[in-house]
C-alpha atoms as a PDB file:
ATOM      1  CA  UNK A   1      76.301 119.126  69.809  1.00  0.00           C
ATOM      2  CA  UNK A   2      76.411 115.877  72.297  1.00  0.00           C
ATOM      3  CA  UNK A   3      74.587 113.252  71.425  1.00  0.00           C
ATOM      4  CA  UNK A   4      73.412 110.392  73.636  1.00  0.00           C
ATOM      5  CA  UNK A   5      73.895 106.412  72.484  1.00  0.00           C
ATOM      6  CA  UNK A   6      72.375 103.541  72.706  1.00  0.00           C
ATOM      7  CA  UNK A   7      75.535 102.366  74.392  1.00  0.00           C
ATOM      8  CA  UNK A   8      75.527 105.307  76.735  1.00  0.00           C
ATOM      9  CA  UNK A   9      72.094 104.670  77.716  1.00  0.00           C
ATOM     10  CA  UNK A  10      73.470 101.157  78.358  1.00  0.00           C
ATOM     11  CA  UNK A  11      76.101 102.112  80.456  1.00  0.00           C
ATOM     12  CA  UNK A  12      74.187 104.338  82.555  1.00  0.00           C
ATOM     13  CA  UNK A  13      71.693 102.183  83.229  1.00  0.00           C
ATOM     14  CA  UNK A  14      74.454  99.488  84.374  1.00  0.00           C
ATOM     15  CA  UNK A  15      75.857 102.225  86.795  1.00  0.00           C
ATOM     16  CA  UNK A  16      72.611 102.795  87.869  1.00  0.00           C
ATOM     17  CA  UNK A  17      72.429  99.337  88.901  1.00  0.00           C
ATOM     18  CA  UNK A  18      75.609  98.741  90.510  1.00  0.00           C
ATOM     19  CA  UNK A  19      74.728 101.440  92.496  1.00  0.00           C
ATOM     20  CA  UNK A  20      71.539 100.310  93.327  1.00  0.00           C
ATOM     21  CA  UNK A  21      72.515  96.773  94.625  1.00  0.00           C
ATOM     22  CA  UNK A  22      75.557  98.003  96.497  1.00  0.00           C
ATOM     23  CA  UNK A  23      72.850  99.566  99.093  1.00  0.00           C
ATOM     24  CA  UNK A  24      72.718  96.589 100.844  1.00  0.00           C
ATOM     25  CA  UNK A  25      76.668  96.226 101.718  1.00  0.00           C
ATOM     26  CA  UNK A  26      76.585  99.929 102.272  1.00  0.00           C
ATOM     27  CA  UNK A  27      74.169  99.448 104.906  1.00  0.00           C
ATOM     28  CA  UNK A  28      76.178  95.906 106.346  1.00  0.00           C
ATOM     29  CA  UNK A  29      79.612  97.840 106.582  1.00  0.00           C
ATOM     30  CA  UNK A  30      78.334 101.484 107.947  1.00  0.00           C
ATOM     31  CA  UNK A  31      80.649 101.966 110.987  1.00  0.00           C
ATOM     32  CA  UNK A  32      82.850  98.743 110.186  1.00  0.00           C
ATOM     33  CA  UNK A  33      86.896  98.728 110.487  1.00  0.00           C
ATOM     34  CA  UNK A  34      88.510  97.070 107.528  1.00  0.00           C
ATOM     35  CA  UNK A  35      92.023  97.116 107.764  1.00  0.00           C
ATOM     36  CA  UNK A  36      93.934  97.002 103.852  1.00  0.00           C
ATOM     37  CA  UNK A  37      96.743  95.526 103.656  1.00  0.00           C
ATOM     38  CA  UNK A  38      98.696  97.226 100.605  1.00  0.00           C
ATOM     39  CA  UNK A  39     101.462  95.991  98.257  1.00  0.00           C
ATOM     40  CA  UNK A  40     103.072  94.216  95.475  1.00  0.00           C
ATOM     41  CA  UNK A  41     103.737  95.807  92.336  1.00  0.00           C
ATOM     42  CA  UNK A  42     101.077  98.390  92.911  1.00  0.00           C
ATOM     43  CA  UNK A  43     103.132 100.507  94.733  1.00  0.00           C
ATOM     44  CA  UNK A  44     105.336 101.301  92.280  1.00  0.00           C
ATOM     45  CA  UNK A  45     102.665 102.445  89.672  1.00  0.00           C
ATOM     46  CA  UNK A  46     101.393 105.765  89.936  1.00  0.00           C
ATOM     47  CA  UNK A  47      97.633 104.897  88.601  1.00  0.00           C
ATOM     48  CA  UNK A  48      97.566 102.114  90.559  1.00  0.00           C
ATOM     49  CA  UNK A  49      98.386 104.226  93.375  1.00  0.00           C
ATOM     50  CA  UNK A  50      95.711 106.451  92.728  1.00  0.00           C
ATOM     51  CA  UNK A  51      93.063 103.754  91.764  1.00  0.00           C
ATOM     52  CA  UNK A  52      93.642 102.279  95.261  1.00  0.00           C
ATOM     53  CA  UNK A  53      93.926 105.581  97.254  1.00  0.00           C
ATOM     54  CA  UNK A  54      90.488 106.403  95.583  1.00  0.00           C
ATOM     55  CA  UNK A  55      88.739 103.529  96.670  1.00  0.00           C
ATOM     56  CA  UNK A  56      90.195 104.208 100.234  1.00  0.00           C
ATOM     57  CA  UNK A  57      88.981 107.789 100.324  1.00  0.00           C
ATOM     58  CA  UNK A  58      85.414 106.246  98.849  1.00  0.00           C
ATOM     59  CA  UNK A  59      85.448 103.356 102.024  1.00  0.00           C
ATOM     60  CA  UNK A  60      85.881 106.466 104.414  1.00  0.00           C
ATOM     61  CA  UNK A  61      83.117 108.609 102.884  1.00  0.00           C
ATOM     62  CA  UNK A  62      80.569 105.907 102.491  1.00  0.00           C
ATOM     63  CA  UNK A  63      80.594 105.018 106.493  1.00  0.00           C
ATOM     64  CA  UNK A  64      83.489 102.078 106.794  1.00  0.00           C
ATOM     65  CA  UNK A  65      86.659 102.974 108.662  1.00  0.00           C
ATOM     66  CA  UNK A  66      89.516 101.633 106.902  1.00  0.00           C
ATOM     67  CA  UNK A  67      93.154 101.330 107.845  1.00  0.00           C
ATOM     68  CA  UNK A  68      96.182 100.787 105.378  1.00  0.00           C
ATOM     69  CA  UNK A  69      98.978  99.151 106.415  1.00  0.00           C
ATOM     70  CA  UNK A  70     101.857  98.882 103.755  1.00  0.00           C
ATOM     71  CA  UNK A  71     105.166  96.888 102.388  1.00  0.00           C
ATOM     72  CA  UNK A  72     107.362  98.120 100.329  1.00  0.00           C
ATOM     73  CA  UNK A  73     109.815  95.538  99.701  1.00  0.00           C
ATOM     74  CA  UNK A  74     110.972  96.069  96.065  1.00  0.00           C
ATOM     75  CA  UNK A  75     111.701 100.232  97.360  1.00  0.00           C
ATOM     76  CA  UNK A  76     113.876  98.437 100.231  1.00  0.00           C
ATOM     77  CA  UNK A  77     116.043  96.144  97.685  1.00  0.00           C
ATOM     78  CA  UNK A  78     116.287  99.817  95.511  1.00  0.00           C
ATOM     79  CA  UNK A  79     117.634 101.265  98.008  1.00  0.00           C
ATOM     80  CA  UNK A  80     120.240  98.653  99.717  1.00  0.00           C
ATOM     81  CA  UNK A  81     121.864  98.464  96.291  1.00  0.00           C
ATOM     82  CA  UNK A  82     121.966 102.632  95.954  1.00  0.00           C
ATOM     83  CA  UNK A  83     123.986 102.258  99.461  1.00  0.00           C
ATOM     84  CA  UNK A  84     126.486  99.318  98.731  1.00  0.00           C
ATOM     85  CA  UNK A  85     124.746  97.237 101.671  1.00  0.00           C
ATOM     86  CA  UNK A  86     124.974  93.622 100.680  1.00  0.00           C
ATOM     87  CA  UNK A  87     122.458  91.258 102.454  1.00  0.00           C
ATOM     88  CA  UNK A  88     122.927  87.797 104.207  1.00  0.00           C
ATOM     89  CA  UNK A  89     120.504  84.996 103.985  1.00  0.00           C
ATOM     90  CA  UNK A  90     119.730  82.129 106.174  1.00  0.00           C
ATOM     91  CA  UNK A  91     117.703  79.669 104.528  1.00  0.00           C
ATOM     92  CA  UNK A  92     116.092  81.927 102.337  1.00  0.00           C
ATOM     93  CA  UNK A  93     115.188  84.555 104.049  1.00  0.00           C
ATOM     94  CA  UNK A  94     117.338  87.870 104.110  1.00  0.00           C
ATOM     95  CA  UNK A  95     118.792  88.701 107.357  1.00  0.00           C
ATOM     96  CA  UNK A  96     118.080  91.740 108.668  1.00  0.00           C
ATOM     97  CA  UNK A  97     121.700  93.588 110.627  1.00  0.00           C
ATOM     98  CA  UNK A  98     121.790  97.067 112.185  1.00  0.00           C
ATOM     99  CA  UNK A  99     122.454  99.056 108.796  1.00  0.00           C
ATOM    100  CA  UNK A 100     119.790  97.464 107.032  1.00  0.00           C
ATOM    101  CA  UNK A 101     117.102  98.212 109.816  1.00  0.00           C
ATOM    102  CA  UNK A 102     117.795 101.506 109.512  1.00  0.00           C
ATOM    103  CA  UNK A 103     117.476 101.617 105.651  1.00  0.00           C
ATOM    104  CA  UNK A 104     114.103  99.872 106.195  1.00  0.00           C
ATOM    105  CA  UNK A 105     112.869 102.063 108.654  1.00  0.00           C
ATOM    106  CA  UNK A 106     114.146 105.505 106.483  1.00  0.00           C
ATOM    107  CA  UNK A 107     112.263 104.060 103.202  1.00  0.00           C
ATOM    108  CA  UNK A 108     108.873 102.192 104.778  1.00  0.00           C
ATOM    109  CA  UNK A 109     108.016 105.437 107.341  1.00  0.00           C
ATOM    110  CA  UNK A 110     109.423 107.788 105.085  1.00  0.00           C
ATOM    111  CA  UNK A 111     109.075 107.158 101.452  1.00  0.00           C
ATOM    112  CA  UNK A 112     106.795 104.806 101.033  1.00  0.00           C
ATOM    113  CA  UNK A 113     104.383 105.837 103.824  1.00  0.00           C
ATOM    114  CA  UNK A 114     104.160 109.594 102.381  1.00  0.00           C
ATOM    115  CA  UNK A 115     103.897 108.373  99.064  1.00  0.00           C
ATOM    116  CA  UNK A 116     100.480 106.585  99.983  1.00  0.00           C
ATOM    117  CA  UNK A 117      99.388 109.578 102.405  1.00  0.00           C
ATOM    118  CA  UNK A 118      99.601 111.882  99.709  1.00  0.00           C
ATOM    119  CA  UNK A 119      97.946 109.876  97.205  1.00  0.00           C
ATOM    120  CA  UNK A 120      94.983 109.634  99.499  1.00  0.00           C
ATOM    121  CA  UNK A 121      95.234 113.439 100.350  1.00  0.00           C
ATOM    122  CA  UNK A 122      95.187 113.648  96.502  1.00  0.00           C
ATOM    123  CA  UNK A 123      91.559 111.927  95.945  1.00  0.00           C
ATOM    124  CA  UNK A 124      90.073 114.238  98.720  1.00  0.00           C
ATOM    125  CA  UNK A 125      90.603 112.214 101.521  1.00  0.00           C
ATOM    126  CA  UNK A 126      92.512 112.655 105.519  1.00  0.00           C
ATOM    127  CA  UNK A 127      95.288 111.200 106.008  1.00  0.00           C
ATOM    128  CA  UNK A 128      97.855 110.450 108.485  1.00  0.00           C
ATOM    129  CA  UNK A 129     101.028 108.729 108.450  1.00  0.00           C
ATOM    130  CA  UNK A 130     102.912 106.445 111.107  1.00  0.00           C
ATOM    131  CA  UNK A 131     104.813 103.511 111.992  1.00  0.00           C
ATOM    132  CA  UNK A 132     104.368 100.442 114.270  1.00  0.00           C
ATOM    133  CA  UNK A 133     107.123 102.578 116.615  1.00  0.00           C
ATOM    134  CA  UNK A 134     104.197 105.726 116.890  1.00  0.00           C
ATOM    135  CA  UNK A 135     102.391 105.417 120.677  1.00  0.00           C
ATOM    136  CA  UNK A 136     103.887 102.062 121.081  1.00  0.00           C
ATOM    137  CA  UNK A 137     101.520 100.832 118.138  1.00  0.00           C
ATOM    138  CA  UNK A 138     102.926  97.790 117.905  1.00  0.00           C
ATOM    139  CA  UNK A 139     105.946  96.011 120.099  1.00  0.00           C
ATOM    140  CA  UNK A 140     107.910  93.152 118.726  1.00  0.00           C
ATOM    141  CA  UNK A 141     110.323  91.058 119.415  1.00  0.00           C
ATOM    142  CA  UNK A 142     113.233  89.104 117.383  1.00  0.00           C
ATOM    143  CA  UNK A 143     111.255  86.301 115.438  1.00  0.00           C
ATOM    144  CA  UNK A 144     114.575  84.412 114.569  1.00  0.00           C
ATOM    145  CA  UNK A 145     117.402  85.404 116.191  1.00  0.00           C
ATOM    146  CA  UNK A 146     119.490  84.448 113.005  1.00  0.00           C
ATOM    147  CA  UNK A 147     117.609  86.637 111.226  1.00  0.00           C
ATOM    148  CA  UNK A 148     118.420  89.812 113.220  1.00  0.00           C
ATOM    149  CA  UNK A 149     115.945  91.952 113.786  1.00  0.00           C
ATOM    150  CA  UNK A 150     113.441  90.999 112.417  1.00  0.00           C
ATOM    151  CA  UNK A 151     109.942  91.024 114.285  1.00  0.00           C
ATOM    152  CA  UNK A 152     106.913  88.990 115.586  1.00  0.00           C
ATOM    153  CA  UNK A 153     104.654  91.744 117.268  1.00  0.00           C
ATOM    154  CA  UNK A 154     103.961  90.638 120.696  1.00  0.00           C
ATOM    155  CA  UNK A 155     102.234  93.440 122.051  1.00  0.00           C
ATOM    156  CA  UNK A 156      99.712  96.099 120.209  1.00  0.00           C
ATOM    157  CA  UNK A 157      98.474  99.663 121.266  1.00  0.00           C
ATOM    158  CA  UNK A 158      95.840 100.564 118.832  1.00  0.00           C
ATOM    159  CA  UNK A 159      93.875 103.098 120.978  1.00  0.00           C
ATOM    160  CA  UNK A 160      95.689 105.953 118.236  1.00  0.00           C
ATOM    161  CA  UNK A 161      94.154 104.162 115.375  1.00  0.00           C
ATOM    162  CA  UNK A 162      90.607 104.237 116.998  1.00  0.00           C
ATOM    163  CA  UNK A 163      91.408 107.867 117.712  1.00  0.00           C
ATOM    164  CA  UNK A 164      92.314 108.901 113.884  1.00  0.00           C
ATOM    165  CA  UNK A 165      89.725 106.886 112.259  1.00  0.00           C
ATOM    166  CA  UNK A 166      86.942 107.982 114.811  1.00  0.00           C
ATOM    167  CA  UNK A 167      88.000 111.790 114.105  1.00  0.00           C
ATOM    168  CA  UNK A 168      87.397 111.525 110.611  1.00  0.00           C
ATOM    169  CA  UNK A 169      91.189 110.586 109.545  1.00  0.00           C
ATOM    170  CA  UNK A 170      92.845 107.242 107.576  1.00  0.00           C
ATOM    171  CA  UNK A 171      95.429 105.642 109.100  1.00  0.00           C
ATOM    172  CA  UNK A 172      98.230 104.645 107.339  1.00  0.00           C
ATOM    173  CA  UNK A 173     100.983 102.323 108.946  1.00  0.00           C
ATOM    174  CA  UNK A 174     104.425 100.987 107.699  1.00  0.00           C
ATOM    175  CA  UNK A 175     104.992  98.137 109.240  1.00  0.00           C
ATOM    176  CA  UNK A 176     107.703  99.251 111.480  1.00  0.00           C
ATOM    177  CA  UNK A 177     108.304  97.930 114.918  1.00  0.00           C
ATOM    178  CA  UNK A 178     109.397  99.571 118.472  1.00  0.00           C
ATOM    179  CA  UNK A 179     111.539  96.352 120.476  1.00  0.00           C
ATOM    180  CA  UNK A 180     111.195  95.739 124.445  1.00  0.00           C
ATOM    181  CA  UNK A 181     114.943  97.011 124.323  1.00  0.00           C
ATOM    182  CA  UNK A 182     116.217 100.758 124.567  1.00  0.00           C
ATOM    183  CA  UNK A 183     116.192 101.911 120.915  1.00  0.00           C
ATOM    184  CA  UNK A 184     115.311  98.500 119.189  1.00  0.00           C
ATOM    185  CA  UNK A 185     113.818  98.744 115.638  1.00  0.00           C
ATOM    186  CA  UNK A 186     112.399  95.826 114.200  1.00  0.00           C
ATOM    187  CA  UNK A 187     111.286  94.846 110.632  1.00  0.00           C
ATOM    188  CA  UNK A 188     107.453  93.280 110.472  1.00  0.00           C
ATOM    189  CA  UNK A 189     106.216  91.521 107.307  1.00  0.00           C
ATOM    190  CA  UNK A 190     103.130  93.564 106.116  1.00  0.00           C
ATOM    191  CA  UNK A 191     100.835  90.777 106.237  1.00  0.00           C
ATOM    192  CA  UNK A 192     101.810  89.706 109.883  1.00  0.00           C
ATOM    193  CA  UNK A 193     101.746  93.654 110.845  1.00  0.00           C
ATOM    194  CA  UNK A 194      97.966  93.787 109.312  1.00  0.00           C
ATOM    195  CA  UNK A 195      97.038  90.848 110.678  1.00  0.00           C
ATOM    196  CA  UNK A 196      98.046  91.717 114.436  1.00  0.00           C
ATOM    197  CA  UNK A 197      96.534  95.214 113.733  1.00  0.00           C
ATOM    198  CA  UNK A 198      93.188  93.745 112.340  1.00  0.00           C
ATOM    199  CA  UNK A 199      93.174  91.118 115.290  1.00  0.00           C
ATOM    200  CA  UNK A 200      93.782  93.935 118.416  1.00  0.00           C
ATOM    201  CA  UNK A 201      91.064  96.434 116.517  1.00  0.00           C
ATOM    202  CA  UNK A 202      88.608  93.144 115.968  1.00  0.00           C
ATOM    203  CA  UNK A 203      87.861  94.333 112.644  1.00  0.00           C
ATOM    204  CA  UNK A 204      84.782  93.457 110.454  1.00  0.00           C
ATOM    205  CA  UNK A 205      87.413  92.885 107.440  1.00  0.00           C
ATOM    206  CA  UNK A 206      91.147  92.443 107.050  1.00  0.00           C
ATOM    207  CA  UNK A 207      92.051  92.509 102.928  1.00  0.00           C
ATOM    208  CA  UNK A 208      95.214  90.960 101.654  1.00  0.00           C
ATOM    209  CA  UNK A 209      96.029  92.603  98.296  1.00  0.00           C
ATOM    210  CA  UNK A 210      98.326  90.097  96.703  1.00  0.00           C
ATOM    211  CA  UNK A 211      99.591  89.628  93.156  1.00  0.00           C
ATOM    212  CA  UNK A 212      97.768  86.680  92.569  1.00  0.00           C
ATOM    213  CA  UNK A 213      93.718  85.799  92.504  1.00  0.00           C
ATOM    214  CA  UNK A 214      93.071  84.100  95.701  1.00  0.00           C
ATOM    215  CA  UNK A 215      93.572  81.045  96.947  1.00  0.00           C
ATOM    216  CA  UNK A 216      93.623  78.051  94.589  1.00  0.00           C
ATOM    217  CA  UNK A 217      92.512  74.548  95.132  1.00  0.00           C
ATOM    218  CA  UNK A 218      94.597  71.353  93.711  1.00  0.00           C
ATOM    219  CA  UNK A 219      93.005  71.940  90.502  1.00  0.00           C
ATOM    220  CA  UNK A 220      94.571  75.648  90.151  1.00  0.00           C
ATOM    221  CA  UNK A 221      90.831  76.740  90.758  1.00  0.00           C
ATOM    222  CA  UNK A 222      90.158  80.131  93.003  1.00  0.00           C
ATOM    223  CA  UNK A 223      88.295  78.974  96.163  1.00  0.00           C
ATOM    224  CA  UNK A 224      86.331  81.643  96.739  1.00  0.00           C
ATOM    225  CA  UNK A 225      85.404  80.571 100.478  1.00  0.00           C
ATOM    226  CA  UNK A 226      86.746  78.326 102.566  1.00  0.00           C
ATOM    227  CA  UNK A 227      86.755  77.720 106.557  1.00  0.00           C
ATOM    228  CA  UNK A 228      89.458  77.495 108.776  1.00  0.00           C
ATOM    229  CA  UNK A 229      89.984  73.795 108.520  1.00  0.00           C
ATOM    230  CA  UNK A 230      89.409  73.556 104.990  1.00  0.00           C
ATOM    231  CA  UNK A 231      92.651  75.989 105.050  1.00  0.00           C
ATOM    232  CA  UNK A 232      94.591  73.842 107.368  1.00  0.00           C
ATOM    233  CA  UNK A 233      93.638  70.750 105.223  1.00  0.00           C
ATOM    234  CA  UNK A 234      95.084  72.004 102.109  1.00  0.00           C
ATOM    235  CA  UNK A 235      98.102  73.411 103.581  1.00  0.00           C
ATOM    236  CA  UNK A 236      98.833  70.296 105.440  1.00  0.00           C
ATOM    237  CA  UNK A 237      98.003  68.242 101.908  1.00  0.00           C
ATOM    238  CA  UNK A 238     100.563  70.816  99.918  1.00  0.00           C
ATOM    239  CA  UNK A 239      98.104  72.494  97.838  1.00  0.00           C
ATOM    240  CA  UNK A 240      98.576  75.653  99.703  1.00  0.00           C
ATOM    241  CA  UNK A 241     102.362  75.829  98.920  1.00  0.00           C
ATOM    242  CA  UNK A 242     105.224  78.401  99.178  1.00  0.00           C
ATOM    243  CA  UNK A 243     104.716  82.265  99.687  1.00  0.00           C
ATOM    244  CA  UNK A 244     100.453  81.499  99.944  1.00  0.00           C
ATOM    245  CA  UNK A 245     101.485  79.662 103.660  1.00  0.00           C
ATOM    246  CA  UNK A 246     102.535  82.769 105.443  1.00  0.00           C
ATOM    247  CA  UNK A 247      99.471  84.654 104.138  1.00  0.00           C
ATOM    248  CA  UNK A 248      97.078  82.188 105.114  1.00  0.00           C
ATOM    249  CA  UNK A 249      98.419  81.482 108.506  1.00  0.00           C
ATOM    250  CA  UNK A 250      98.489  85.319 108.906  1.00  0.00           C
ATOM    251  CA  UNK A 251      94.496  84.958 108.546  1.00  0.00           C
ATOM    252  CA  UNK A 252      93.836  82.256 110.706  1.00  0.00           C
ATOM    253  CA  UNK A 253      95.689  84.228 113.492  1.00  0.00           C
ATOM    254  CA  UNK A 254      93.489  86.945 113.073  1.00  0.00           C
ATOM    255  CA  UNK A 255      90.385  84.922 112.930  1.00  0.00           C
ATOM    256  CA  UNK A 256      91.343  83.664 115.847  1.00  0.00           C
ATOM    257  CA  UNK A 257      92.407  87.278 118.074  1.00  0.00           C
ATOM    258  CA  UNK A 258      88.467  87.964 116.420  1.00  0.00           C
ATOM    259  CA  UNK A 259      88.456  89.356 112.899  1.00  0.00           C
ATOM    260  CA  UNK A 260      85.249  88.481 111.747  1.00  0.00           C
ATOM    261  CA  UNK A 261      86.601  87.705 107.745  1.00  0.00           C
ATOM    262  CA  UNK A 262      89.915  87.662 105.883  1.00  0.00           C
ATOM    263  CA  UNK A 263      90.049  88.192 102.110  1.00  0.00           C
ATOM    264  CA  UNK A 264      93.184  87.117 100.117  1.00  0.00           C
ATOM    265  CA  UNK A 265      92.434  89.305  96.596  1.00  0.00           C
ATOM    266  CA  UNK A 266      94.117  90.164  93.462  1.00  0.00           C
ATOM    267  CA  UNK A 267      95.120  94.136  94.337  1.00  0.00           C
ATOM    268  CA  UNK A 268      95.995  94.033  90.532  1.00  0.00           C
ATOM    269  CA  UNK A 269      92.007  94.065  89.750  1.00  0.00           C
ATOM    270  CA  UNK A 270      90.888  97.754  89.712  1.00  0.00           C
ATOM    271  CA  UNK A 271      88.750  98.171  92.179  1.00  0.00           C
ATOM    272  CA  UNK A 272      89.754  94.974  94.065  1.00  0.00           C
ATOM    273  CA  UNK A 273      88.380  96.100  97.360  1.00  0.00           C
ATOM    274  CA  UNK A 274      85.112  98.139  96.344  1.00  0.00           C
ATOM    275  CA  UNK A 275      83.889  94.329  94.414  1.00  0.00           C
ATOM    276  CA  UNK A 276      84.850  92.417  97.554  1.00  0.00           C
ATOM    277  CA  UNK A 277      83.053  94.579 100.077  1.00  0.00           C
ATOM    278  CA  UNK A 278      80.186  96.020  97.655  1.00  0.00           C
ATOM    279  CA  UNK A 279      79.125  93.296  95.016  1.00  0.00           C
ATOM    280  CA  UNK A 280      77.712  90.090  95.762  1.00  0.00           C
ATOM    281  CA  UNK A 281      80.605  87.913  94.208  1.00  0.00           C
ATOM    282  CA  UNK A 282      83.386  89.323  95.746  1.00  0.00           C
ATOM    283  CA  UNK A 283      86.530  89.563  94.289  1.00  0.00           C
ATOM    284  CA  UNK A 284      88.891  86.674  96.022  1.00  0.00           C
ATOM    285  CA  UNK A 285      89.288  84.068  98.262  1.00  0.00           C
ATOM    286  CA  UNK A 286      87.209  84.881 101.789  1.00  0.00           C
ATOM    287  CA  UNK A 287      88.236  82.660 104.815  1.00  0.00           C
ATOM    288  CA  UNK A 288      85.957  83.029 108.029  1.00  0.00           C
ATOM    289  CA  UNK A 289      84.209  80.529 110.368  1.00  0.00           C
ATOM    290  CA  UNK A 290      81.020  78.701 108.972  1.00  0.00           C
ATOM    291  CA  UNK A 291      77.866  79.735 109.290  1.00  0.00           C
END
């Protein structure tokens, strides 16, 4: 026989209310593009996987229109070292030759962008894979010509996003570049890739899933919002430091090209991006133009 707690009562009644004061945000984002940008060490995990691909399918079948764009880094370093191809770097930052373009583009369109279709065609959801190169998505050219080839986008078809998302289907891009040249391929950093996407689709929401919790102030404090200038201000001061730079600028370009919000967020949190759009306290750092 099943008996009911006190405890269960408790927790139903909890659900009951979470559910209850998501309405509102349900309501804000009906119809809304949010483009997720997903990474880190959540890729590799297989619940993690499904945890995220679940609140994906959930975005889509509550009304919001989300897009995934993908790394996939630590799979690229896995598989350079299977092949014997040893990287260069130039101040830091790996330089990306002929072979290792093509290694990039086999495990970010192939392996690493099924992996996430599949997971979302797992949870019930529709799914298609593709790559920056797909319709002339996105068109790049060399960043740093030191670094080889990798890309700045300079140009961006999203017309066959609106078409997949509109028809009932989730995007999912690797981040995967087509050059101005005959049979360039160029290598995008996720976050710049999301960003340019977010900024040409002028979406309601463009979430950062990062390893860390957000943004901190000088104190090592989240900031859960902050403006524009407030982000310039600490970056010029030094209290937004090393790999949290590239992220941030990536949001103030797509404020700029007219993404209405950015979120930086811990992707380690379950449910990262269901408490930043649903709940009232959110779940990182938010950076958009005051009120």
């Amino acid at each position: 026989m099943k008996q009911r707690t006190d405890d269960m009562d408790r927790d139903w009644i909890n659900t009951a209310r979470t559910l209850s004061e998501a309405v509102p945000y349900l309501q804000r984002y009906a119809g809304a593009v949010v483009v997720v940008k997903f990474g880190g060490n959540a890729m590799g995990d297989a619940d993690a996987m499904a945890e995220f691909a679940r609140d994906i399918v959930l975005m889509k079948q509550v009304g919001l229109n989300p897009v995934v764009v993908h790394g996939g880094g630590p799979m690229i370093n896995q598989m350079l070292d299977k092949l014997g191809i040893k990287s260069e770097f130039v101040r830091g930052k790996r330089v990306t030759d002929k072979d290792t373009v093509e290694v990039v583009e086999m495990v970010l369109t192939g392996l690493v962008n099924k992996r996430i279709v599949q997971a979302i065609m797992d949870e019930g959801g529709r799914a298609v894979g593709l790559s920056g190169k797909d319709d002339d998505l996105m068109v790049a050219e060399a960043d740093d010509p030191e670094l080889g080839f990798v890309g700045r986008p300079v140009e961006m078809n999203v017309q066959v996003l609106r078409d997949l998302y509109n028809a009932g289907i989730i995007p999912v891009v690797a981040p995967v570049a087509t050059g101005m040249g005959a049979n360039e391929t160029f290598n995008v950093n996720g976050d710049t890739a999301a960003g340019a996407i977010a900024g040409a689709l002028k979406a309601d929401r463009l979430l950062l899933l990062t390893d860390v919790p957000g943004v901190k102030d000088a104190n090592g404090n989240v900031v859960t919002q902050l403006t524009p200038d407030q982000v310039r201000a600490m970056i010029a001061d030094g209290t937004i430091a090393g790999g949290m730079i590239p992220k941030t600028e990536t949001a103030l370009d797509a404020l700029e090209k007219g993404v209405r919000a950015v979120v930086i967020l811990d992707g380690r949190l379950p449910n990262a991006s269901l408490l930043e759009l649903f709940t009232e306290h959110g779940a990182g750092s938010i950076i958009r133009e005051p009120r």
